[in-house]
C-alpha atoms as a PDB file:
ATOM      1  CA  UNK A   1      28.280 -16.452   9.354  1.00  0.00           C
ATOM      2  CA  UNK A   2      29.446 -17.826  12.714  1.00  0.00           C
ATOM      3  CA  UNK A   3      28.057 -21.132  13.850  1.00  0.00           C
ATOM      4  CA  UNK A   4      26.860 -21.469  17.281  1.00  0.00           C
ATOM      5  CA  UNK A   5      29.575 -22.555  19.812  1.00  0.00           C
ATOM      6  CA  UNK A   6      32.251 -21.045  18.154  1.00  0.00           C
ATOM      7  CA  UNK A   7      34.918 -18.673  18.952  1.00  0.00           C
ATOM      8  CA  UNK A   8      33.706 -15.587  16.689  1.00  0.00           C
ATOM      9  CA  UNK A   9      33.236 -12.289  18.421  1.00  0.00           C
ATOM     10  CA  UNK A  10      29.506 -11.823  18.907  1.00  0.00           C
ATOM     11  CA  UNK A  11      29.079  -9.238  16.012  1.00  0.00           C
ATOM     12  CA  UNK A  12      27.180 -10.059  13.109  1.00  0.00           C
ATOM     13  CA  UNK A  13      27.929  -7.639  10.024  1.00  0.00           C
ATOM     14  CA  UNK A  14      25.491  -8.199   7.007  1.00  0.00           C
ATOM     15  CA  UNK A  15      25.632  -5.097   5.371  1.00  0.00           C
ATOM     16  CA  UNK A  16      24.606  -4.974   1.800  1.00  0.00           C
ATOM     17  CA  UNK A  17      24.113  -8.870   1.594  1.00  0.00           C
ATOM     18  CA  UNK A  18      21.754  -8.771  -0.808  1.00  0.00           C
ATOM     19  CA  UNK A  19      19.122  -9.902   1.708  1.00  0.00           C
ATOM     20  CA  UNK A  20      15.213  -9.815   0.918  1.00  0.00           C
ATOM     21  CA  UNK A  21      14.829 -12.121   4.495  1.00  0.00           C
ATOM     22  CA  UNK A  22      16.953 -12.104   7.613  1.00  0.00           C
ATOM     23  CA  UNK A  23      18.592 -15.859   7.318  1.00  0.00           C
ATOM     24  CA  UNK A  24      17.365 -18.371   9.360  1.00  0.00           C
ATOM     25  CA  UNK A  25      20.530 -18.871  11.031  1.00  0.00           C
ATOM     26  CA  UNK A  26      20.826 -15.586  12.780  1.00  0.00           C
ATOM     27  CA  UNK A  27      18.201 -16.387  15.536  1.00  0.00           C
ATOM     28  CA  UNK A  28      20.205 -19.641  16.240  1.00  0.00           C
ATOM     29  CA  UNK A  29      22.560 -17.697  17.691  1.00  0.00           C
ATOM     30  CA  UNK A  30      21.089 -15.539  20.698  1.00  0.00           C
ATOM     31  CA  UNK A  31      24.299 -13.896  22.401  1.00  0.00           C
ATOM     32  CA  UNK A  32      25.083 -11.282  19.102  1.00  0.00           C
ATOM     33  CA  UNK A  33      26.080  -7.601  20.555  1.00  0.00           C
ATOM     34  CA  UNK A  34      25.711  -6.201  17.491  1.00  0.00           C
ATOM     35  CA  UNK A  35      23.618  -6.632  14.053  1.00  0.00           C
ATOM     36  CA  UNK A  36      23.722  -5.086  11.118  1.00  0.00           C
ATOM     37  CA  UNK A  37      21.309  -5.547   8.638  1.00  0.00           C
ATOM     38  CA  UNK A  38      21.143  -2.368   6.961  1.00  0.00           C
ATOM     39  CA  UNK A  39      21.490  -1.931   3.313  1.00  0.00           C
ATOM     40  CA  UNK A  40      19.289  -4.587   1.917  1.00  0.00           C
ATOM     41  CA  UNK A  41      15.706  -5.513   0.854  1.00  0.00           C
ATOM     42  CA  UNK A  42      13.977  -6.513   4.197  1.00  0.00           C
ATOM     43  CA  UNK A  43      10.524  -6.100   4.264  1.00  0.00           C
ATOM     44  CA  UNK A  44       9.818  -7.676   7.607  1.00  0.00           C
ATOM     45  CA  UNK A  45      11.751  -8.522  10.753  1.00  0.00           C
ATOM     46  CA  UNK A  46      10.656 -11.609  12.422  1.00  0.00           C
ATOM     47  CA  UNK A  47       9.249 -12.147  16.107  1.00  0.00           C
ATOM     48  CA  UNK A  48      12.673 -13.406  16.765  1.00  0.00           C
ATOM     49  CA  UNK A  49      14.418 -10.705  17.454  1.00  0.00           C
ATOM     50  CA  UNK A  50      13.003 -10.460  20.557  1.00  0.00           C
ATOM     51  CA  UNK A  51      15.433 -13.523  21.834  1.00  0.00           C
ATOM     52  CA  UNK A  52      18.594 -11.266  21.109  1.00  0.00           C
ATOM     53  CA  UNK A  53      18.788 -10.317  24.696  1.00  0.00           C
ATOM     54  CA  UNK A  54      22.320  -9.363  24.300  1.00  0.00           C
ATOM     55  CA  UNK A  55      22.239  -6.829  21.356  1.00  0.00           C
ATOM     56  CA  UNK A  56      23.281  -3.281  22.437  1.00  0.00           C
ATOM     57  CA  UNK A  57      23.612  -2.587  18.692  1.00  0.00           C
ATOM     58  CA  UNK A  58      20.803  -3.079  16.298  1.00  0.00           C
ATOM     59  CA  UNK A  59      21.115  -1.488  12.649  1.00  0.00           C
ATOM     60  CA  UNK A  60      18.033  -1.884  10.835  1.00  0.00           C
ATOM     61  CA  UNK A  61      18.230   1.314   8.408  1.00  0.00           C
ATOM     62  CA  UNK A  62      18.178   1.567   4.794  1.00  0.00           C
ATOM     63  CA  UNK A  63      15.533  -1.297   4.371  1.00  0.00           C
ATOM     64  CA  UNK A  64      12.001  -2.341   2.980  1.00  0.00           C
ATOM     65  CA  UNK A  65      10.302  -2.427   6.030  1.00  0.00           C
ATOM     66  CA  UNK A  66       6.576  -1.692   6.641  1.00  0.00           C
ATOM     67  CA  UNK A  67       6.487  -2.730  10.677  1.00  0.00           C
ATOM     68  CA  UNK A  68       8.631  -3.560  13.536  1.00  0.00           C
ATOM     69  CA  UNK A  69       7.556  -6.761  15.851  1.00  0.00           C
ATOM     70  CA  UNK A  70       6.523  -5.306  19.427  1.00  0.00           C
ATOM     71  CA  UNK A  71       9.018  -8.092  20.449  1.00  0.00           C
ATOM     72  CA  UNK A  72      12.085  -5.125  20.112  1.00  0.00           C
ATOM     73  CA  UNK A  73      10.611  -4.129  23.919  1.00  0.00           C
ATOM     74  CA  UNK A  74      12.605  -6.909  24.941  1.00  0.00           C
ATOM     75  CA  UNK A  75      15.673  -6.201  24.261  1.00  0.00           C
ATOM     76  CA  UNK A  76      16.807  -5.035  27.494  1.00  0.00           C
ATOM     77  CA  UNK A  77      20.221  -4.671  26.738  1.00  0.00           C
ATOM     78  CA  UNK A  78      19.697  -2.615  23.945  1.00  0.00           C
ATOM     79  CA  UNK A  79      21.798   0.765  25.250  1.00  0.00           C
ATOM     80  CA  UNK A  80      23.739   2.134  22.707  1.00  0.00           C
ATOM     81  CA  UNK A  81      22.275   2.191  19.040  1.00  0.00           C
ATOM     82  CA  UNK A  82      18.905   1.224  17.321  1.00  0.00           C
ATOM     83  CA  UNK A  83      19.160   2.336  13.379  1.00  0.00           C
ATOM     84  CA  UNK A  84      15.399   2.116  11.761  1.00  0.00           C
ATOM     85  CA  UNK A  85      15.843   5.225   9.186  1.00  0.00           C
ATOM     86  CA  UNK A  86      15.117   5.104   5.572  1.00  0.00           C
ATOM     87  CA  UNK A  87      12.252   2.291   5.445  1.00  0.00           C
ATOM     88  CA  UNK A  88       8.526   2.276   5.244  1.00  0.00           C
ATOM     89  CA  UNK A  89       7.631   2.761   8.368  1.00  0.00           C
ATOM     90  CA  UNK A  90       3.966   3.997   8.773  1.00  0.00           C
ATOM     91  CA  UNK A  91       4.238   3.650  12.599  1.00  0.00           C
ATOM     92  CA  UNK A  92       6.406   3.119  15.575  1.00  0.00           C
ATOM     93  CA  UNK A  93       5.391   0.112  18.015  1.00  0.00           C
ATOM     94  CA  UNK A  94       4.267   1.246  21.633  1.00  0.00           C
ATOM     95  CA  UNK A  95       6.813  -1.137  22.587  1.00  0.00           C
ATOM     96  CA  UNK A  96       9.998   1.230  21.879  1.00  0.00           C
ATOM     97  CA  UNK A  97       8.752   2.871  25.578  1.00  0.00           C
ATOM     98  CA  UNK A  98      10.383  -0.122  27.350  1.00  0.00           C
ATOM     99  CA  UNK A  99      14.021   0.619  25.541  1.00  0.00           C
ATOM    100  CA  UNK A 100      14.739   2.773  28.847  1.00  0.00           C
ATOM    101  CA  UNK A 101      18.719   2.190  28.357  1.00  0.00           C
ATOM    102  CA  UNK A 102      18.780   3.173  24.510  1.00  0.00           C
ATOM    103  CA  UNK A 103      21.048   5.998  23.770  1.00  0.00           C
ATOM    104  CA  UNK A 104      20.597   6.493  20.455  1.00  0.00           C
ATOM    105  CA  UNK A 105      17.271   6.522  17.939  1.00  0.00           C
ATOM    106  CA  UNK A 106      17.119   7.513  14.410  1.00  0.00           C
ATOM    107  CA  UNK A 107      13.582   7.107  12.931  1.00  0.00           C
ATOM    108  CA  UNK A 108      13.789   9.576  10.264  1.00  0.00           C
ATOM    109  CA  UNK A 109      13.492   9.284   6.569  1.00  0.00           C
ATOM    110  CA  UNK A 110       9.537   7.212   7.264  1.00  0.00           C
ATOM    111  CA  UNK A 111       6.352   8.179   6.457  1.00  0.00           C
ATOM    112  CA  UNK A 112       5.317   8.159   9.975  1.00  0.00           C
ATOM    113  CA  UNK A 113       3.215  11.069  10.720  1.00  0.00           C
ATOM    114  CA  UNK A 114       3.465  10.682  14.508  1.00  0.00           C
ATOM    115  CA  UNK A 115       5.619   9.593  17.167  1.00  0.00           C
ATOM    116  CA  UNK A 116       4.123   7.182  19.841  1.00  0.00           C
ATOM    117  CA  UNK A 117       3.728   8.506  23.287  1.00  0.00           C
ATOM    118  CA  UNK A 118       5.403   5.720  24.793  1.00  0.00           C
ATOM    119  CA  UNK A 119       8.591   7.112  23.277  1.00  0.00           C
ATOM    120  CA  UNK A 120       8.799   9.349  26.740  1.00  0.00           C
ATOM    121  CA  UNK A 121       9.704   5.999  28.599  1.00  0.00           C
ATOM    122  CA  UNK A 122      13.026   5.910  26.606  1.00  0.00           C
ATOM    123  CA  UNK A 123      14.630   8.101  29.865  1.00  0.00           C
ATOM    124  CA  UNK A 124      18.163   7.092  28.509  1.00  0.00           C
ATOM    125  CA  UNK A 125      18.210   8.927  24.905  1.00  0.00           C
ATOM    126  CA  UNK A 126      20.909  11.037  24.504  1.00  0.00           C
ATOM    127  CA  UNK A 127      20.262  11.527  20.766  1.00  0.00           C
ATOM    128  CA  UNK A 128      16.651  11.276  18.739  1.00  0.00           C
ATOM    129  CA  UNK A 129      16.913  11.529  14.988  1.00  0.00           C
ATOM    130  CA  UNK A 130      13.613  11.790  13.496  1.00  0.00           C
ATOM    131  CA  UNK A 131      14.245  13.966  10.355  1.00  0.00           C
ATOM    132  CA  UNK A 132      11.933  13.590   7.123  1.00  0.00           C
ATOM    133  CA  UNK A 133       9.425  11.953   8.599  1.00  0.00           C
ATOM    134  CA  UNK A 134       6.363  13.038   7.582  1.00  0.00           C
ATOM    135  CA  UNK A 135       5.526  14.646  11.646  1.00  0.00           C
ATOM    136  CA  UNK A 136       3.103  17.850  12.090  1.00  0.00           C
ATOM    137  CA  UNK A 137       3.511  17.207  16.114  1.00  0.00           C
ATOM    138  CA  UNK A 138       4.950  15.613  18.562  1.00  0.00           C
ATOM    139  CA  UNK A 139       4.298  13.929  21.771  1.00  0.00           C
ATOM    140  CA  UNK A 140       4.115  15.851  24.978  1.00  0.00           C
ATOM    141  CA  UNK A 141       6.141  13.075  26.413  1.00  0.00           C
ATOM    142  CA  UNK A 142       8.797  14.163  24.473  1.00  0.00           C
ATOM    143  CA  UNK A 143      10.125  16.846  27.847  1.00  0.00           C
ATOM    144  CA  UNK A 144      10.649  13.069  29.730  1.00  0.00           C
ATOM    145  CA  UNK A 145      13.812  12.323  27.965  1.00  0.00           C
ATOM    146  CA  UNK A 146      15.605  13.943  30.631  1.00  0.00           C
ATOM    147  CA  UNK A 147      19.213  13.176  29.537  1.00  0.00           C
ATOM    148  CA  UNK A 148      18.258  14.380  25.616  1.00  0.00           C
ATOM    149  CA  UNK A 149      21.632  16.408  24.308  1.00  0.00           C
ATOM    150  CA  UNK A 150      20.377  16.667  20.934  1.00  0.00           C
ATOM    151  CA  UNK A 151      17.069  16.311  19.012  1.00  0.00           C
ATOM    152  CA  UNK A 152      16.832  16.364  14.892  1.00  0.00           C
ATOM    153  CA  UNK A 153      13.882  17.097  13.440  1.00  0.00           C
ATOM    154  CA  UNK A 154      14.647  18.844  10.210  1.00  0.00           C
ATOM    155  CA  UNK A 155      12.405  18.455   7.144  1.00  0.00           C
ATOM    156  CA  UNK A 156       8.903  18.018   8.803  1.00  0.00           C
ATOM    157  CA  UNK A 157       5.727  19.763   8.989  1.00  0.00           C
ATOM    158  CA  UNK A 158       6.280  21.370  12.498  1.00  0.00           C
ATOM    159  CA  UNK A 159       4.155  24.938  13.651  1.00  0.00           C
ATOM    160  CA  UNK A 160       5.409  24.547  17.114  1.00  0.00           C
ATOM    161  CA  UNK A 161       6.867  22.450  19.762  1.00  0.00           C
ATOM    162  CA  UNK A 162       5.289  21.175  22.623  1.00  0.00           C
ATOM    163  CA  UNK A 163       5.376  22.932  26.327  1.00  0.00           C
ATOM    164  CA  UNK A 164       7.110  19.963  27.347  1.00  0.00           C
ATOM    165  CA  UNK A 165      10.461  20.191  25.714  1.00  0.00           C
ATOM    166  CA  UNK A 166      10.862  22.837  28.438  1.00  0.00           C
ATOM    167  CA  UNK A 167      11.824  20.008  30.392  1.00  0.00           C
ATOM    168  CA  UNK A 168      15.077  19.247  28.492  1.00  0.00           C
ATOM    169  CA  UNK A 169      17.287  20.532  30.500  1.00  0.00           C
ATOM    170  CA  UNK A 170      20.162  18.742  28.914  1.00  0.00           C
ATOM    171  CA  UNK A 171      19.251  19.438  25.341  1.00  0.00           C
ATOM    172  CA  UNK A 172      22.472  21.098  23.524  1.00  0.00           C
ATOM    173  CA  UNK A 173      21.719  20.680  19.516  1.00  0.00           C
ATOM    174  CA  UNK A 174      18.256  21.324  17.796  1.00  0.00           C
ATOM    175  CA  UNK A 175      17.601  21.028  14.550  1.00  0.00           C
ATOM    176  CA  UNK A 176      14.405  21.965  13.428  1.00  0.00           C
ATOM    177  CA  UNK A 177      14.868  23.183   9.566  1.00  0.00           C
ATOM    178  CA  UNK A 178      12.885  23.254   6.885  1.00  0.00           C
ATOM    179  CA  UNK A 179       8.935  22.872   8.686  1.00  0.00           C
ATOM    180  CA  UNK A 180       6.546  25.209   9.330  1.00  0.00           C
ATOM    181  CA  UNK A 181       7.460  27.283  12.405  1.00  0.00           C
ATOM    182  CA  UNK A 182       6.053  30.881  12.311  1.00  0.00           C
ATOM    183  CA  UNK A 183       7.873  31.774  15.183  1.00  0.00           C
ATOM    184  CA  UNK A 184      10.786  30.535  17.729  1.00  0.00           C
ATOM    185  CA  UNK A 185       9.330  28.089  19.859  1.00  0.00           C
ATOM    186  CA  UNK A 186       8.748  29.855  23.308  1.00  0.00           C
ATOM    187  CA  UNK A 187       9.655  26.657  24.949  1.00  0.00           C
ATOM    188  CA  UNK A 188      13.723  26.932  24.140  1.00  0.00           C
ATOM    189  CA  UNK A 189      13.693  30.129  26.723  1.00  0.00           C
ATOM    190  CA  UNK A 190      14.059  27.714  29.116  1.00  0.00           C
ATOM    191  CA  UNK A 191      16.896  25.605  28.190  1.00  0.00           C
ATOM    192  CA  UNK A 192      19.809  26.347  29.493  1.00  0.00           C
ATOM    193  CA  UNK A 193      22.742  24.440  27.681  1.00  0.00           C
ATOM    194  CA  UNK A 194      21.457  24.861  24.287  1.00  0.00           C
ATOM    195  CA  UNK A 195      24.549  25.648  21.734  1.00  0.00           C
ATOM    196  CA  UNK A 196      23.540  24.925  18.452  1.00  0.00           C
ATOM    197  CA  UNK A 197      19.625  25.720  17.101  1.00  0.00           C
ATOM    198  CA  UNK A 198      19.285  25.451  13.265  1.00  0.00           C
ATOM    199  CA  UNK A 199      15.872  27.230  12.096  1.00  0.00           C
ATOM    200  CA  UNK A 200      16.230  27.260   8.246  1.00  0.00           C
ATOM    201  CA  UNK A 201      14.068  27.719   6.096  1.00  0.00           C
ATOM    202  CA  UNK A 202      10.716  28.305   8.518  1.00  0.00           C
ATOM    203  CA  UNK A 203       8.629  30.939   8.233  1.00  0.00           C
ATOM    204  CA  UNK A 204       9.911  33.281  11.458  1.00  0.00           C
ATOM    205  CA  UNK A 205       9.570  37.163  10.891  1.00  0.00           C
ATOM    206  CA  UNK A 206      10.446  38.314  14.069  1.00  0.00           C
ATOM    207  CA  UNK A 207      12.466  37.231  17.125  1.00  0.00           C
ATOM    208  CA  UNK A 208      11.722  37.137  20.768  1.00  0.00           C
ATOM    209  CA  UNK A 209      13.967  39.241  23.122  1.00  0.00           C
ATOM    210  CA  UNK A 210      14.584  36.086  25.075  1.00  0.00           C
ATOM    211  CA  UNK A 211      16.462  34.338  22.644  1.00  0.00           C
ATOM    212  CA  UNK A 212      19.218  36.191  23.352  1.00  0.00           C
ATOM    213  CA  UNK A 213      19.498  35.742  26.766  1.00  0.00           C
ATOM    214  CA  UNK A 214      19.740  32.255  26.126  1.00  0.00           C
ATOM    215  CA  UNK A 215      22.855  31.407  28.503  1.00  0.00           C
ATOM    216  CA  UNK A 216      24.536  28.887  25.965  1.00  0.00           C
ATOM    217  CA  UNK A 217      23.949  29.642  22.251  1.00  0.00           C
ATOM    218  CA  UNK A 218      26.359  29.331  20.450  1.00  0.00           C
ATOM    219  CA  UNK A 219      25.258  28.890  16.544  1.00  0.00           C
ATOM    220  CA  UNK A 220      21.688  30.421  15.204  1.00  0.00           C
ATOM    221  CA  UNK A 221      21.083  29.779  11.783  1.00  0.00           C
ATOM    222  CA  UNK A 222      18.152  31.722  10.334  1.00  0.00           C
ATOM    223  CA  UNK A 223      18.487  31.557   6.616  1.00  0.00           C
ATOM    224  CA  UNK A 224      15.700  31.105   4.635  1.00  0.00           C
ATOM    225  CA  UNK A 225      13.517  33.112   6.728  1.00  0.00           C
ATOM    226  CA  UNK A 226      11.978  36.250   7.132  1.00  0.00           C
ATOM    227  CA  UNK A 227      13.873  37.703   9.961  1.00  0.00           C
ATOM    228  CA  UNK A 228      15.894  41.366   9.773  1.00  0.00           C
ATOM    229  CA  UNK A 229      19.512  40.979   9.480  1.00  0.00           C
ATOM    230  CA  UNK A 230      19.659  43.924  12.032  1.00  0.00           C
ATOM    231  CA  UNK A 231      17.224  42.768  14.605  1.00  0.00           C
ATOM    232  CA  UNK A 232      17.787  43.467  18.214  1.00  0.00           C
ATOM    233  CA  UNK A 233      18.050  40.069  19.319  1.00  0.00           C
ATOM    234  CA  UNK A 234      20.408  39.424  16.041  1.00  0.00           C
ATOM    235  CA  UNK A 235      22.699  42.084  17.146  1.00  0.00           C
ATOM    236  CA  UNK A 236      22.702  41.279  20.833  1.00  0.00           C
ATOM    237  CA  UNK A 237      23.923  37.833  19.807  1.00  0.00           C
ATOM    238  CA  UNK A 238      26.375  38.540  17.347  1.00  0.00           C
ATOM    239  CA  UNK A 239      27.833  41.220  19.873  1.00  0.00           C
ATOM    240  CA  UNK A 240      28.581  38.037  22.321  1.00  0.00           C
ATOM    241  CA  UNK A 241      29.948  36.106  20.070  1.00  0.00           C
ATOM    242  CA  UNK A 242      27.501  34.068  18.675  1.00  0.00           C
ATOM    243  CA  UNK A 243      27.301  32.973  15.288  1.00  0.00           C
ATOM    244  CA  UNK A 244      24.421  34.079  13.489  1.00  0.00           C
ATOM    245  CA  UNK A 245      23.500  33.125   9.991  1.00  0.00           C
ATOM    246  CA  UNK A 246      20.845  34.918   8.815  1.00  0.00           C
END
């Protein structure tokens, strides 16, 4: 590890180092960019982390961990990547709302059963991963994340979306397979630039006539549902040029 004061870039790689704590020595140090920690046995990260004004880059995934200190709201220069899959999380602080510059989340792979509604004050997400996570709904603040190009939510308990992801106007990839959908989200009619929207394995039977007038689409993928290989809105599609899997 790099000791205070000295040259070393201000990355600090401890992938798979065996860790069951974060060493005491890596809050000595409060200019890192980037930390990795993922691959190990943390079960806790302390109140510390909170100092690491600097960090754009924060890799937490692939862990032990139960919580995450309210003290990650501080880190105000946190724009580019925050990595908190495949851990124990049970819930998300309120505190994540105040990571406005953040463009990238993943989340997934917790038992969390809910995202917090704060998560709407994250206005600079480009990208939300929050796959296999345990969610039957989501957070109306969800159509605030303005700048949202893609949004993975595979491997839920979803029935619908809410009215609000009308609002992302940006929103290019969706990936909602594997829940509980028992029909295309009437929401999506009014996005504009999506390409890509994965619905496998839901439980759709029938197709709206607006989905395909949607502008952009690009990719539909249907398997694992109910829906007619020669439906109207199927065949409209496929006529454009859009790939349809079905």
């Amino acid at each position: 590890m790099p000791r205070p004061g000295s040259d070393a870039p201000p990355v600090l790689n401890l992938w798979k180092a065996g860790l069951r704590a974060v060493p005491a020595d890596v809050w000595r140090r409060t200019d890192w960019e980037v930390l990795i920690l993922a691959d190990n046995a943390l079960t806790e990260v302390p109140a510390a982390l909170g100092r690491l004004r600097a960090l754009h880059t924060l890799d937490l995934g692939h862990n032990a961990l139960t919580a995450i200190p309210d003290e990650i709201g501080a880190l105000a220069g946190l724009t580019r990547f925050l990595y908190l899959h495949d851990n124990r999380l049970t819930a998300l602080p309120d505190a994540l709302g105040g990571l406005d510059r953040l463009g990238y989340l993943n989340v997934g792979e917790n038992p969390l059963g809910a995202l917090p509604a704060t998560l709407g004050g994250m206005a600079g997400l480009v990208e939300l991963r929050a796959q296999r996570a345990e969610l039957a709904l989501l957070p109306d603040t969800l159509g605030r994340l303005g700048r949202l190009r893609e949004l993975w939510l595979g491997g839920n308990t979803l029935t619908g979306l809410p009215a609000g992801v009308a609002e992302l106007r940006e929103l290019r990839v969706l990936e909602l397979r594997d829940n509980a959908l028992p029909h295309v989200p009437d929401a999506l009619r009014a996005l504009p630039l999506l390409r890509r929207l994965d619905l496998r394995g839901n439980r759709i039977e029938a197709l709206p006539p607006w989905l395909a007038r949607l502008p952009s689409l690009e990719k539909l993928d249907l398997r694992w549902n109910r829906v007619d290989d020669a439906a109207d809105a199927v065949l409209t599609l496929r006529r454009r040029g859009c790939v349809v899997l079905t």
